[in-house]
Protein backbone atom coordinates (compact mmCIF):
# COMPACT_ATOMS: atom_id res chain seq x y z
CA UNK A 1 6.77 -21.54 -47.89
CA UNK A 2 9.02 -19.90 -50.80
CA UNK A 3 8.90 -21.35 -53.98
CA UNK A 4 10.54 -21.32 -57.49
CA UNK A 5 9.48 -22.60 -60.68
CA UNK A 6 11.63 -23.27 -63.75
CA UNK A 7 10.53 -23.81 -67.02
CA UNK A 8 12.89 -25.46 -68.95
CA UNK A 9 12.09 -25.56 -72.65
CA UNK A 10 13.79 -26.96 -76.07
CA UNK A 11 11.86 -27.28 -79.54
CA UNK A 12 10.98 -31.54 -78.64
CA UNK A 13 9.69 -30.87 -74.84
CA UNK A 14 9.12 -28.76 -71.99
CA UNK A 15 9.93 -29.37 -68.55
CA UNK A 16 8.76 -27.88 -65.24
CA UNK A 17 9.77 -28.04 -61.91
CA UNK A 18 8.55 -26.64 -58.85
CA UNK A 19 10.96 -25.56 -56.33
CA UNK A 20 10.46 -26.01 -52.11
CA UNK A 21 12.41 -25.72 -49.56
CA UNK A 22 15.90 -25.74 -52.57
CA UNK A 23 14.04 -29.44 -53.22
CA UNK A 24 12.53 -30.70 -56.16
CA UNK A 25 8.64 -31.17 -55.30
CA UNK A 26 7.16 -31.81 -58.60
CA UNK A 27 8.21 -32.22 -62.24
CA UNK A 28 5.81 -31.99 -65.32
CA UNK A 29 7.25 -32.50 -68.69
CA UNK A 30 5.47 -31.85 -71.92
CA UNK A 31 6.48 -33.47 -75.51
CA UNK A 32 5.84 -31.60 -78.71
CA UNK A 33 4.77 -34.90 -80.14
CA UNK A 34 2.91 -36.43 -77.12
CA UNK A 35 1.53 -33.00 -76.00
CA UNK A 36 -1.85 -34.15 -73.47
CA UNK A 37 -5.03 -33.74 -74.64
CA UNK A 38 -6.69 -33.27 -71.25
CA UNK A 39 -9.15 -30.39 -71.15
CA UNK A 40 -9.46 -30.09 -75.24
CA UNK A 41 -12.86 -29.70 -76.16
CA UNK A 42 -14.54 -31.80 -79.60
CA UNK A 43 -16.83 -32.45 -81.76
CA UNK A 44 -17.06 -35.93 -81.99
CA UNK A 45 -19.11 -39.22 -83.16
CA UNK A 46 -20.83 -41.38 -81.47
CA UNK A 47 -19.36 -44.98 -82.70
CA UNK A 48 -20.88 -47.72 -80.46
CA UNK A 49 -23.74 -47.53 -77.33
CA UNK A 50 -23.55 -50.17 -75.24
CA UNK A 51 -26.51 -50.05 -72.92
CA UNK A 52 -24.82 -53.62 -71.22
CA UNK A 53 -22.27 -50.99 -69.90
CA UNK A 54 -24.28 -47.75 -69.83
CA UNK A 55 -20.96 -46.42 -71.86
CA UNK A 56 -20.30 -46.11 -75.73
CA UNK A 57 -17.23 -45.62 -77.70
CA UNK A 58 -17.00 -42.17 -79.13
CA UNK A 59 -14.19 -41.26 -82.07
CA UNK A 60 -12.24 -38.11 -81.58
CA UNK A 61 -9.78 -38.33 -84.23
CA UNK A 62 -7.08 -40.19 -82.33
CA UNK A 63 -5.61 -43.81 -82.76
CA UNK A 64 -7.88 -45.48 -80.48
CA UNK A 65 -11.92 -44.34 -80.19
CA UNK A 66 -12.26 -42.59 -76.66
CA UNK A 67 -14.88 -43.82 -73.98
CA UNK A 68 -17.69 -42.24 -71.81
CA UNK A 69 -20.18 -43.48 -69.48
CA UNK A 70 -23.21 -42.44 -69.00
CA UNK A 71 -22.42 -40.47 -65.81
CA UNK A 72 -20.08 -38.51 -68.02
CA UNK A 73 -23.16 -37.16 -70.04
CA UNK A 74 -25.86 -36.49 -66.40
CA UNK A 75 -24.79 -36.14 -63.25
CA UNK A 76 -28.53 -35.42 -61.49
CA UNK A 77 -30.65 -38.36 -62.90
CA UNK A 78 -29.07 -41.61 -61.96
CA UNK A 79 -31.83 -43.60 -63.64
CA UNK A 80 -30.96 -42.23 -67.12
CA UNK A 81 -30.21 -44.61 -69.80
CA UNK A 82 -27.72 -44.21 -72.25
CA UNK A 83 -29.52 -45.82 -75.03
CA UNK A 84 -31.90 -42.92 -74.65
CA UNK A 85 -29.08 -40.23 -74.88
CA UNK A 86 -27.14 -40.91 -77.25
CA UNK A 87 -27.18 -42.98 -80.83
CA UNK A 88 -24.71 -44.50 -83.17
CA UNK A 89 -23.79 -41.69 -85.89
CA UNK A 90 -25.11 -39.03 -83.69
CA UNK A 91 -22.79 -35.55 -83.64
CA UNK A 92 -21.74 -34.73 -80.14
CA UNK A 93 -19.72 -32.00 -77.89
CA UNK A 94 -17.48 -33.49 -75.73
CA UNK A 95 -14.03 -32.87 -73.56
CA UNK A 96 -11.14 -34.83 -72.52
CA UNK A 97 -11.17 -36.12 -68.70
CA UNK A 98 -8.55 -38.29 -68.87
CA UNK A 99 -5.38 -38.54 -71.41
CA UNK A 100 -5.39 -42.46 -73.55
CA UNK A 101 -3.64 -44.28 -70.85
CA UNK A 102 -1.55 -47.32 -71.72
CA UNK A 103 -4.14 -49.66 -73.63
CA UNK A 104 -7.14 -47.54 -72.51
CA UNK A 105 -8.77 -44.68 -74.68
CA UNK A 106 -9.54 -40.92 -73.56
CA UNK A 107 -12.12 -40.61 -70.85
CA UNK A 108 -14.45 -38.07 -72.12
CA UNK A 109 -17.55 -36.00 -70.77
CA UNK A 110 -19.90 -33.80 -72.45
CA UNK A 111 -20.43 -31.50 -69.37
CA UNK A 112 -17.77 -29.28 -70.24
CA UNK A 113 -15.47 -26.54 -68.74
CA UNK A 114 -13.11 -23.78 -69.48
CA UNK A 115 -10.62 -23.10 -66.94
CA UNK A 116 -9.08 -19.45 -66.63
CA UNK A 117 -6.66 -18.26 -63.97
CA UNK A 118 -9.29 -17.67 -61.28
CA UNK A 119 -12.63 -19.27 -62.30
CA UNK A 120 -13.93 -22.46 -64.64
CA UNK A 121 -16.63 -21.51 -66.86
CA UNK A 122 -19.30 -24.25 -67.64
CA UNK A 123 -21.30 -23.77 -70.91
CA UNK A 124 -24.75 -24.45 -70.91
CA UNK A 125 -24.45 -26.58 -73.50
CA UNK A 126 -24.68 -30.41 -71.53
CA UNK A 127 -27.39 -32.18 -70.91
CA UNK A 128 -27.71 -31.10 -67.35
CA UNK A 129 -29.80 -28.02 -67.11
CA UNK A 130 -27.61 -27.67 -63.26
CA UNK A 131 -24.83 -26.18 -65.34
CA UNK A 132 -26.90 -23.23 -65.89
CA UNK A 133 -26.92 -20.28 -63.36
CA UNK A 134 -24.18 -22.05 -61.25
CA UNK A 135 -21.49 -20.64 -58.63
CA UNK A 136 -19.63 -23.41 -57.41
CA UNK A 137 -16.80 -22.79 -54.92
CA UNK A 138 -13.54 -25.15 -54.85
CA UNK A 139 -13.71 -27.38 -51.87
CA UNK A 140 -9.84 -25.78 -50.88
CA UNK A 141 -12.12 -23.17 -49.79
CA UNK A 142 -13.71 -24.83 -46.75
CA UNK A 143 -14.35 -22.05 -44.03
CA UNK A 144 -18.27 -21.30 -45.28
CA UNK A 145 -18.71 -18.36 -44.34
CA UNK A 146 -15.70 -17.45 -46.78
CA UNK A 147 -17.55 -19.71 -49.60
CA UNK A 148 -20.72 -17.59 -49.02
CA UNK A 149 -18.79 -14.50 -49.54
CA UNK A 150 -17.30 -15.17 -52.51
CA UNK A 151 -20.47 -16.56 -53.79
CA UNK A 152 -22.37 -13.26 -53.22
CA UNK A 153 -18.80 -11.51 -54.81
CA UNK A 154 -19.63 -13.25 -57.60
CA UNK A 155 -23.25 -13.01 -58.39
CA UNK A 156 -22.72 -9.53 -58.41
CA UNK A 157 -20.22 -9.66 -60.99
CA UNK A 158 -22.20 -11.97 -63.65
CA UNK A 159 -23.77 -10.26 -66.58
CA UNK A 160 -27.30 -10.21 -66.02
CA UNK A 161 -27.61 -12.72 -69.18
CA UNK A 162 -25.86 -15.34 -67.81
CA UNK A 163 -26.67 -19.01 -68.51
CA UNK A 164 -23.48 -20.88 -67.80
CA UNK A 165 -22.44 -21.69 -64.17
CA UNK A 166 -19.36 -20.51 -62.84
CA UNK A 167 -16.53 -22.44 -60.74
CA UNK A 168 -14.53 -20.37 -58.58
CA UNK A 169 -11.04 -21.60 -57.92
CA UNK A 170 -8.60 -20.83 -54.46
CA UNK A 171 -6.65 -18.11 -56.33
CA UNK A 172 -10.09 -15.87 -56.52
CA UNK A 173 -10.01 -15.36 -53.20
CA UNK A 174 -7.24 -12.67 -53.66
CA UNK A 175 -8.22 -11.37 -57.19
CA UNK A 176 -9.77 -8.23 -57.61
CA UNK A 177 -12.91 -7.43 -58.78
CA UNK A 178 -11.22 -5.85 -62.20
CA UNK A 179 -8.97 -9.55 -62.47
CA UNK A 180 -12.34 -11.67 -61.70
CA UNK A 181 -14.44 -9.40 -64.85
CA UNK A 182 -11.59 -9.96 -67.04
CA UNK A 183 -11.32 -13.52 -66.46
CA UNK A 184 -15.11 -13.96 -67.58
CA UNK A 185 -14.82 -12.28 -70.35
CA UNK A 186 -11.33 -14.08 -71.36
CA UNK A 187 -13.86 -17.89 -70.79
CA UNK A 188 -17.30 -16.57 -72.17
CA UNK A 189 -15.13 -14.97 -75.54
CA UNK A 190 -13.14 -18.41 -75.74
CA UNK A 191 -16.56 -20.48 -75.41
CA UNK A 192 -18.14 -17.97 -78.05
CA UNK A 193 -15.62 -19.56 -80.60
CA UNK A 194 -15.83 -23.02 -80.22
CA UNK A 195 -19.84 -22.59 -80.74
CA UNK A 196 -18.78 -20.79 -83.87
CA UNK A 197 -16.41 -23.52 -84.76
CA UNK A 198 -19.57 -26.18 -84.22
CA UNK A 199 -21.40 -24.58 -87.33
CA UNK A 200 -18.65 -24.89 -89.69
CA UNK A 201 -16.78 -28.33 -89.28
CA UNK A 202 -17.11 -32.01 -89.48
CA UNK A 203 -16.96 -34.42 -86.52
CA UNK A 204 -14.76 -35.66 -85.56
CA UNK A 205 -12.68 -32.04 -85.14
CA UNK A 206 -10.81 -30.27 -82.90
CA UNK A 207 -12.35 -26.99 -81.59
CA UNK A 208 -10.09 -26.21 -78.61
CA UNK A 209 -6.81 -27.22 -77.20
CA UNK A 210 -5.94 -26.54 -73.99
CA UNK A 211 -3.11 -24.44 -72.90
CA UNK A 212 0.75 -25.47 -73.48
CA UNK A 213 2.09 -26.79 -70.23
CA UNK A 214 4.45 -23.46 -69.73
CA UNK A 215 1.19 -21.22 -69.61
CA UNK A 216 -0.57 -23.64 -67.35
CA UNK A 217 1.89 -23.51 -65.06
CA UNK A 218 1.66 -19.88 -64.93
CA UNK A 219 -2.35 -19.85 -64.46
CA UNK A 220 -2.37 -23.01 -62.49
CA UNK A 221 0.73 -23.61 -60.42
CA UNK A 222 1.79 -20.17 -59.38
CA UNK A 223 0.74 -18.87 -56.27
CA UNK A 224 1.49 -15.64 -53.79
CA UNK A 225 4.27 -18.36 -52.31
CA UNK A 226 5.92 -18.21 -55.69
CA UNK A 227 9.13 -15.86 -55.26
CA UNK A 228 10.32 -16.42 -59.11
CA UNK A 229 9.28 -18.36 -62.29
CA UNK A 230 12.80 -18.58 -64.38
CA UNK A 231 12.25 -19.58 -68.25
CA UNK A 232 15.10 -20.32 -70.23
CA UNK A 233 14.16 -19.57 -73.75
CA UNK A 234 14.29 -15.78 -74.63
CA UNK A 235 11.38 -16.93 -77.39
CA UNK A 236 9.22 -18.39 -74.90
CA UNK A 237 9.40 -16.07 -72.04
CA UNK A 238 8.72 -13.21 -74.05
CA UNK A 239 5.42 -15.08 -74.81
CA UNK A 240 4.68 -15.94 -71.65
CA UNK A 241 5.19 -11.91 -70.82
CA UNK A 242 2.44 -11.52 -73.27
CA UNK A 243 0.38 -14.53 -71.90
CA UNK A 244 0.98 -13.07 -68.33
CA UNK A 245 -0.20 -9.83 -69.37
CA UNK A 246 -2.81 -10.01 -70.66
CA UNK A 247 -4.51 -12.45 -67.98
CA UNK A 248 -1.90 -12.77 -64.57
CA UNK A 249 -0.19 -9.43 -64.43
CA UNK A 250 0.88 -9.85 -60.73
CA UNK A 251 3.25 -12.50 -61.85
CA UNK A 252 5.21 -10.12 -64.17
CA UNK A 253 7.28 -9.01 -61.70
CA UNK A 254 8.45 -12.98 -60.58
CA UNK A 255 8.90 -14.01 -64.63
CA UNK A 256 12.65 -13.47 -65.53
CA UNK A 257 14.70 -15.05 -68.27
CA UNK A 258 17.66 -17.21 -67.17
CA UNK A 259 21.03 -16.78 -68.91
CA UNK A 260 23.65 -18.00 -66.62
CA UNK A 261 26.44 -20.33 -67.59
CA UNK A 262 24.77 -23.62 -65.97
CA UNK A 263 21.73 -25.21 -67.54
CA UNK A 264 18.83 -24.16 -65.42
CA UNK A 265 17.83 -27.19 -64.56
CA UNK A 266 21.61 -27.96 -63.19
CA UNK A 267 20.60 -25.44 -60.20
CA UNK A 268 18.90 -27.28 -58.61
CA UNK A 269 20.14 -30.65 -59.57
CA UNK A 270 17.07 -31.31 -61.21
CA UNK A 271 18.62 -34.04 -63.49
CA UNK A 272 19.47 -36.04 -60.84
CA UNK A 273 16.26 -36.05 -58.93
CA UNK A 274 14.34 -37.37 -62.55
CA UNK A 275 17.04 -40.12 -61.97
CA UNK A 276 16.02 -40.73 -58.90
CA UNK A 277 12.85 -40.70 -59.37
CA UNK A 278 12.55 -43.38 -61.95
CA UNK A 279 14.51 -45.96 -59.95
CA UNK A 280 12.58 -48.28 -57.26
CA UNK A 281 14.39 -47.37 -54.54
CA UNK A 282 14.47 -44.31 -52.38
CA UNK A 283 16.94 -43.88 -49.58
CA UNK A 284 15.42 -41.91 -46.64
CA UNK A 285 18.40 -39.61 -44.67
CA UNK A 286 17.94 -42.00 -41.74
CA UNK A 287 19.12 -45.16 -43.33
CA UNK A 288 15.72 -46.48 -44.11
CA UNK A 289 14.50 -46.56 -47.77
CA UNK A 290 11.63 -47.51 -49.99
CA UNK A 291 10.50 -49.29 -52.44
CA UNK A 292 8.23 -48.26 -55.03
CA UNK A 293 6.55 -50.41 -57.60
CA UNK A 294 4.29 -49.41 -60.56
CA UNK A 295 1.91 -51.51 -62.16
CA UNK A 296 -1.07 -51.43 -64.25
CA UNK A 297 -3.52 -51.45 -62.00
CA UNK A 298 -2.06 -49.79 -58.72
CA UNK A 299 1.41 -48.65 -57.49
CA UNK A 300 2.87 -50.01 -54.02
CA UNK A 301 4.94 -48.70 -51.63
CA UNK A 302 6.94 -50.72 -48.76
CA UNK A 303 8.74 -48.79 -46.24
CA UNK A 304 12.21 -50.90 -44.79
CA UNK A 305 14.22 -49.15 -41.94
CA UNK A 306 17.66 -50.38 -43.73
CA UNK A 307 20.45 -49.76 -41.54
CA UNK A 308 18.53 -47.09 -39.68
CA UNK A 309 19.36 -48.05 -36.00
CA UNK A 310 19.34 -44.34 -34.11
CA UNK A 311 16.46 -44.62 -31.49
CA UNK A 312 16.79 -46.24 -28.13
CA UNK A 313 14.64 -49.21 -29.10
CA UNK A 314 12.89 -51.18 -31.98
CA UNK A 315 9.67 -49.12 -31.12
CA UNK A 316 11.15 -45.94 -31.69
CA UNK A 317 13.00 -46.83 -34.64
CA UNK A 318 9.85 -48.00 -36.80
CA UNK A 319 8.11 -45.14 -35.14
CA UNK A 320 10.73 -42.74 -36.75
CA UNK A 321 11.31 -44.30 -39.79
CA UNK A 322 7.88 -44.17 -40.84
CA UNK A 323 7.17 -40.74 -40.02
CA UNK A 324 9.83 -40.22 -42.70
CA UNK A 325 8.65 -42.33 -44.77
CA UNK A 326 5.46 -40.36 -44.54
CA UNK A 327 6.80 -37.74 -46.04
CA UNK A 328 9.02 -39.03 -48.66
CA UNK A 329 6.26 -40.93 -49.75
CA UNK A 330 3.71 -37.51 -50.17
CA UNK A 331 6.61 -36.02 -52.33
CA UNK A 332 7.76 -38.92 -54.13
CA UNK A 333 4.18 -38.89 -55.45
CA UNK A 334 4.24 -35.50 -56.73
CA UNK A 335 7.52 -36.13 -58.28
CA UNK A 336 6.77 -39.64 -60.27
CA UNK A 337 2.96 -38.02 -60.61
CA UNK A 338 1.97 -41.41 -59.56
CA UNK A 339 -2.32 -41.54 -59.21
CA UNK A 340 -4.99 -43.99 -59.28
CA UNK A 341 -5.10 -46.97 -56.12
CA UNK A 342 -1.35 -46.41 -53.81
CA UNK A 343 -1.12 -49.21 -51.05
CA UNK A 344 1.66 -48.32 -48.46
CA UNK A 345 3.27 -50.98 -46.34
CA UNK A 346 4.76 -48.80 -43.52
CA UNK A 347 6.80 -50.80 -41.02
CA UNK A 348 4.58 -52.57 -38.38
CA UNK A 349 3.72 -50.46 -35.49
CA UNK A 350 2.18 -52.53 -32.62
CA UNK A 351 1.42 -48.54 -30.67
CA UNK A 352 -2.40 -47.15 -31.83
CA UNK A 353 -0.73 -43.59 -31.48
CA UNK A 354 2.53 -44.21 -33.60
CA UNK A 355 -0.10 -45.10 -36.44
CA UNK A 356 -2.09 -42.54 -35.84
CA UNK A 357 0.85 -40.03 -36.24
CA UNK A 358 1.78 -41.55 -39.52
CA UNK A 359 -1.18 -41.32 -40.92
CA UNK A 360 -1.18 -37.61 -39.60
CA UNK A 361 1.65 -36.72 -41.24
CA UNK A 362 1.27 -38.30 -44.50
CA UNK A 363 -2.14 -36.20 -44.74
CA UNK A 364 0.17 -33.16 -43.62
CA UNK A 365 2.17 -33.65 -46.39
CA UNK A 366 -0.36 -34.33 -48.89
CA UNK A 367 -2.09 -31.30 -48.39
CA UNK A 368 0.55 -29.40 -50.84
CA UNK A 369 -0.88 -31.62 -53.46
CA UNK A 370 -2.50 -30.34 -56.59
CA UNK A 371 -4.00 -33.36 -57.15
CA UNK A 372 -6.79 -34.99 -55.15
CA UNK A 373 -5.70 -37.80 -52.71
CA UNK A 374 -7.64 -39.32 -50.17
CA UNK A 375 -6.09 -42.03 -47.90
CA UNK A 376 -7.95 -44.69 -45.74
CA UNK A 377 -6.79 -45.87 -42.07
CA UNK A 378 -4.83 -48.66 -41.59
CA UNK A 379 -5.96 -51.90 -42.37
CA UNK A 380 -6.64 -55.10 -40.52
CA UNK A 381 -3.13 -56.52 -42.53
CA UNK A 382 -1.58 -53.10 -41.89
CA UNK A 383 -1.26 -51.22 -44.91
CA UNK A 384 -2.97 -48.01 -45.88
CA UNK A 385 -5.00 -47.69 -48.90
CA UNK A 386 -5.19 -44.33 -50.45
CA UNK A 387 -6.07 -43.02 -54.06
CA UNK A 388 -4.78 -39.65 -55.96
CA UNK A 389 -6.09 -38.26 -58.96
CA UNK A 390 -5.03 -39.45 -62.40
CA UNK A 391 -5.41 -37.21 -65.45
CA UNK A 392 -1.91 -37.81 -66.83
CA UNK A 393 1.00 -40.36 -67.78
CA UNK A 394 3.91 -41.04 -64.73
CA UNK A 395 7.14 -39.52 -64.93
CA UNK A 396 8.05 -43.09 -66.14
CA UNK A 397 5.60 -43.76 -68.36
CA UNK A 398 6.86 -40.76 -70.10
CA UNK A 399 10.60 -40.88 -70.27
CA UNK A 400 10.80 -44.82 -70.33
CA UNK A 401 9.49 -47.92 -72.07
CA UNK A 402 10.09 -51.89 -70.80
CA UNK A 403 13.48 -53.09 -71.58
CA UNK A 404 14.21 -54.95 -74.24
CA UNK A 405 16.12 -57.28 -72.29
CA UNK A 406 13.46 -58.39 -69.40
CA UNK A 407 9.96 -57.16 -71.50
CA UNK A 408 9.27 -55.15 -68.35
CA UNK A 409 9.67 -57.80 -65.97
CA UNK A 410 12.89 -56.81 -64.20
CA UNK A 411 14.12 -60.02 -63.91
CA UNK A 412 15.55 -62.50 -67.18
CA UNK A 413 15.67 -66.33 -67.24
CA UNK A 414 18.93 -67.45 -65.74
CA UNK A 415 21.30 -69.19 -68.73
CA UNK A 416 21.24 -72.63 -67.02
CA UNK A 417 17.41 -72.28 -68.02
CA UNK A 418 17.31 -71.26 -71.29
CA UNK A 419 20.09 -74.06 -71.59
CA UNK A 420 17.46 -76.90 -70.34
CA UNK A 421 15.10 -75.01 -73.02
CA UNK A 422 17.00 -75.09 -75.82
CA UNK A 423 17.65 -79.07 -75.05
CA UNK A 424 14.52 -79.53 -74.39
CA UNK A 425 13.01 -78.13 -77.94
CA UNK A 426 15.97 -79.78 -79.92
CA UNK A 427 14.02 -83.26 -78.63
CA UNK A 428 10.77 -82.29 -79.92
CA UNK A 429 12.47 -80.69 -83.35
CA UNK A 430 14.15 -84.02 -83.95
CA UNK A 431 11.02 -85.63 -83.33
CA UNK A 432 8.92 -83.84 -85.72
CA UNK A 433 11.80 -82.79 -88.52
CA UNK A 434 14.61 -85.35 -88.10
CA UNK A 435 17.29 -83.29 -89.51
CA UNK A 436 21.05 -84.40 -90.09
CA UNK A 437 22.18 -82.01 -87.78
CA UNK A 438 21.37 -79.07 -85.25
CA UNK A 439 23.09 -75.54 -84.93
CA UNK A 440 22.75 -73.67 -81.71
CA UNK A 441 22.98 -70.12 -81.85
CA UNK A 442 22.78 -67.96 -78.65
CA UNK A 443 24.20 -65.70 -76.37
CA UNK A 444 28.25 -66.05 -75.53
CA UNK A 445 26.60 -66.89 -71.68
CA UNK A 446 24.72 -69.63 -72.72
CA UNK A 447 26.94 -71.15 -75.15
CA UNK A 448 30.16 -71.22 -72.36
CA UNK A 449 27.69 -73.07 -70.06
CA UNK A 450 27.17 -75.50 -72.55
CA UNK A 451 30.69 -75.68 -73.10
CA UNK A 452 31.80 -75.66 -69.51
CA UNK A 453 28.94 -77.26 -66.84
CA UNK A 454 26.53 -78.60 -69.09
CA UNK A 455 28.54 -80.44 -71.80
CA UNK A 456 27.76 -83.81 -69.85
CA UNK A 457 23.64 -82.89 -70.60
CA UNK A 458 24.51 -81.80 -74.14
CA UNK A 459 26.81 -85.10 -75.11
CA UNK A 460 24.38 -87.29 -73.49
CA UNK A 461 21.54 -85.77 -75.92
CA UNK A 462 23.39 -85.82 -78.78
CA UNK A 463 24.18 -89.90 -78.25
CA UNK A 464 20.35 -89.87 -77.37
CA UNK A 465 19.11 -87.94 -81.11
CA UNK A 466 22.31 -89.61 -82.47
CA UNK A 467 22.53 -86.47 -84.28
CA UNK A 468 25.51 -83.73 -83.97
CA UNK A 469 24.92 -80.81 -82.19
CA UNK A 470 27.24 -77.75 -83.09
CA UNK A 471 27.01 -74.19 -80.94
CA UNK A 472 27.47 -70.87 -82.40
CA UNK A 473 28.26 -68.06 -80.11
CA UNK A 474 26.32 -64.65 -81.14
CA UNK A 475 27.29 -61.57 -79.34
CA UNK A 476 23.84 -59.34 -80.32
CA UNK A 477 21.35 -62.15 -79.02
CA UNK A 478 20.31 -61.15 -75.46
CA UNK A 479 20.28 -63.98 -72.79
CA UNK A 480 17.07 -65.43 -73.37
CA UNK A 481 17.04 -65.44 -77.01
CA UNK A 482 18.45 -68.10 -79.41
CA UNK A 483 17.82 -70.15 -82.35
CA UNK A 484 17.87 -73.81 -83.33
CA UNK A 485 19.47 -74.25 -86.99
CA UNK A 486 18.14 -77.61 -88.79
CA UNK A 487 20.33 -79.03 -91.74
């Protein structure tokens, strides 16, 4: 399948999207100011170890102290005891796992790892002596007697003094043995100077960042599929010639600097897909839709057939609707970057095989993620529980906030009820201040119905406080807000 990637990037953010099929498949964007810390390595303190939780609170430098449990620190001893690793005060090396996420702190680990363009170098510096001496093969590389081989590849290619273990990643499979030296030396260098950075600062410091989302997507999301990688800044792509160079040379030929007329991102229409992709609802070419809710905890999914009436019978038309569905839903996940628990409430399919073909075809489609999913079968209720990876904030998390309006609800109190309200608290304000009069300042809404349908309620309280009760119309209050004026 051909692909394109374009890198759009201005001085405040960058923005990437991948290209499939002349569709949007997955958009990444990157702030200058709210660049991710995933994958940057630290020296930190230990703050707080709290044995209650096997976990302690570890500061990093940021706003809020970062977190790690104590299967973040040893993977092989499940017995181990956090107390007994780590103390309060204590100087320790640790990496980013997951960026601060809404109220929650980083997720850190100390068993660290360097990621280059075809393997993941992991220091011997944890406290698991299993990261020493290690070839590890990425599970997209499931045919074993191709694991072996690359395994044996490899070990041959390892300096003889070795000590840190070595992931390889999908893309080694094609790199030569030249590309596969180079990219050792390139992660044992890099890992060289953050042991010389330990000697000579304080915790908590920075010793390594990880790379800027434009040269990620060159080591990470480029693939032999990838027919061109456009970059609109002339400053940028001649960097990313030099970044290329020196570690992905095959992609030199695909890089190329865009200087049409049109904004490269108006191409493809990208624009318009982020649009779409931060409303609820998704219209499916068939008529059905769905709609997609994200929440704290979990995101849901509920798949409606709309006005979708093209098969011969009801059967066929859930049957249909949900195997697009299937795959709207695998891309609108890449789009929105949407992770942790997804529960999907496909249309009710009363035929063993029609679920079984959904659930077929969702996999299908997930399959072109780069993050991890894995989806459950149908439920007893229906629905289909699956999970994908979260390292990073939503496409909505990081373009919007809750409106000011609704506080995130989506929904605002009616003005007939913030009408009872404000009657209601003028009661207990004359009961506890007595005043000679009330004011009622609100929204223009709010103040009509008090003027039009509810002027019977509001007379009938004012003979009741035997108090006057004036209104005040204010056109920068929102619906719900207003204040009571005592004189």
């Amino acid at each position: 399948m051909n692909e394109e990637i374009l890198i759009n990037i201005t001085p405040q953010e960058t923005r990437v999207a991948l290209i499939q099929q002349g569709a949007v498949q997955e958009l990444q964007i990157e702030r200058t100011r709210q660049r991710g810390i995933v994958g940057n390595i630290y020296l930190a303190k230990v703050v707080r170890v709290l044995p209650g939780m096997q976990s302690a609170f570890i500061e990093i430098g940021l706003e809020r102290t970062a977190f790690m449990h104590v299967a973040d620190i040893t993977q092989n001893n499940p017995q181990a005891q956090i107390e007994k690793l780590l103390f309060e005060g204590q100087n320790v090396l640790v990496q980013v796992l997951k960026d601060p996420l809404g109220t929650k702190g980083a997720r850190l680990t100390t068993q660290l790892s360097i990621a280059g363009r075809n393997l993941v170098y992991l220091p011997p510096a944890g406290t698991d002596a299993a990261a020493e001496k290690y070839i590890g093969v990425s599970q997209r590389i499931d045919q074993p007697e191709e694991r072996e081989a690359i395994k044996v590849r490899l070990a041959g290619l390892m300096p003889a003094d070795e000590k840190g273990g070595i992931i390889v990643r999908t893309s080694a499979q094609d790199a030569s043995d030249n590309e596969l030296k180079h990219d050792m030396h390139y992660l044992r260098t890099t890992w060289e100077k953050i042991r010389e950075a330990v000697n000579h600062k304080a915790a908590p410091s920075l010793l390594y960042q990880d790379l800027s989302l434009a040269e990620r997507v060159l080591r990470d999301l480029a693939s032999e599929e990838t027919i061109k990688i456009r970059v609109d800044s002339a400053e940028n792509f001649e960097k990313l010639k030099g970044f290329a160079t020196l570690y992905m040379p095959n992609l030199l030929d695909k890089l190329t600097l865009h200087r049409g007329e049109r904004a490269l991102f108006d191409l493809f229409d990208v624009d318009a897909e982020i649009n779409k992709a931060l409303g609820r609802r998704v219209d499916l070419k068939s008529g059905g839709y769905l709609m997609i809710d994200q929440t704290e905890s979990m995101t849901t999914i509920d798949v409606n057939t709309g006005s979708y009436v093209g098969a011969r019978n009801l059967d066929d038309t859930v049957f249909k609707t949900n195997l697009e569905a299937a795959q709207a839903i695998a891309r609108q996940l890449r789009l929105r970057n949407l992770g942790g628990i997804i529960i999907i409430d496909f249309i009710d399919m009363l035929s063993k095989d029609h679920q079984e073909s959904v659930l077929h075809e969702l996999k299908r489609n997930l399959e072109r993620d780069h993050a991890r999913t894995s989806v459950n079968d149908f439920s007893s209720l229906g629905l289909v529980e699956m999970t994908r990876k979260r390292t990073r904030e939503s496409l909505a998390h990081i373009t919007c906030e809750p409106c000011a309006t609704c506080q995130g609800k989506g929904e605002i109190k009616t003005a007939q009820t913030v009408c009872y309200e404000i009657l209601r608290e003028i009661v207990r304000e004359h009961r506890q201040f007595n005043p000679r009069e009330f004011r009622i300042v609100a929204a223009p809404d709010v103040i009509d119905l008090f003027l039009e349908e509810e002027n019977q309620f509001l007379a009938q309280l004012g003979d009741f406080i035997a108090k006057p009760i004036k209104l005040q119309a204010e056109g920068s209050f929102r619906q719900e807000q207003y204040d009571i004026v005592l004189s």
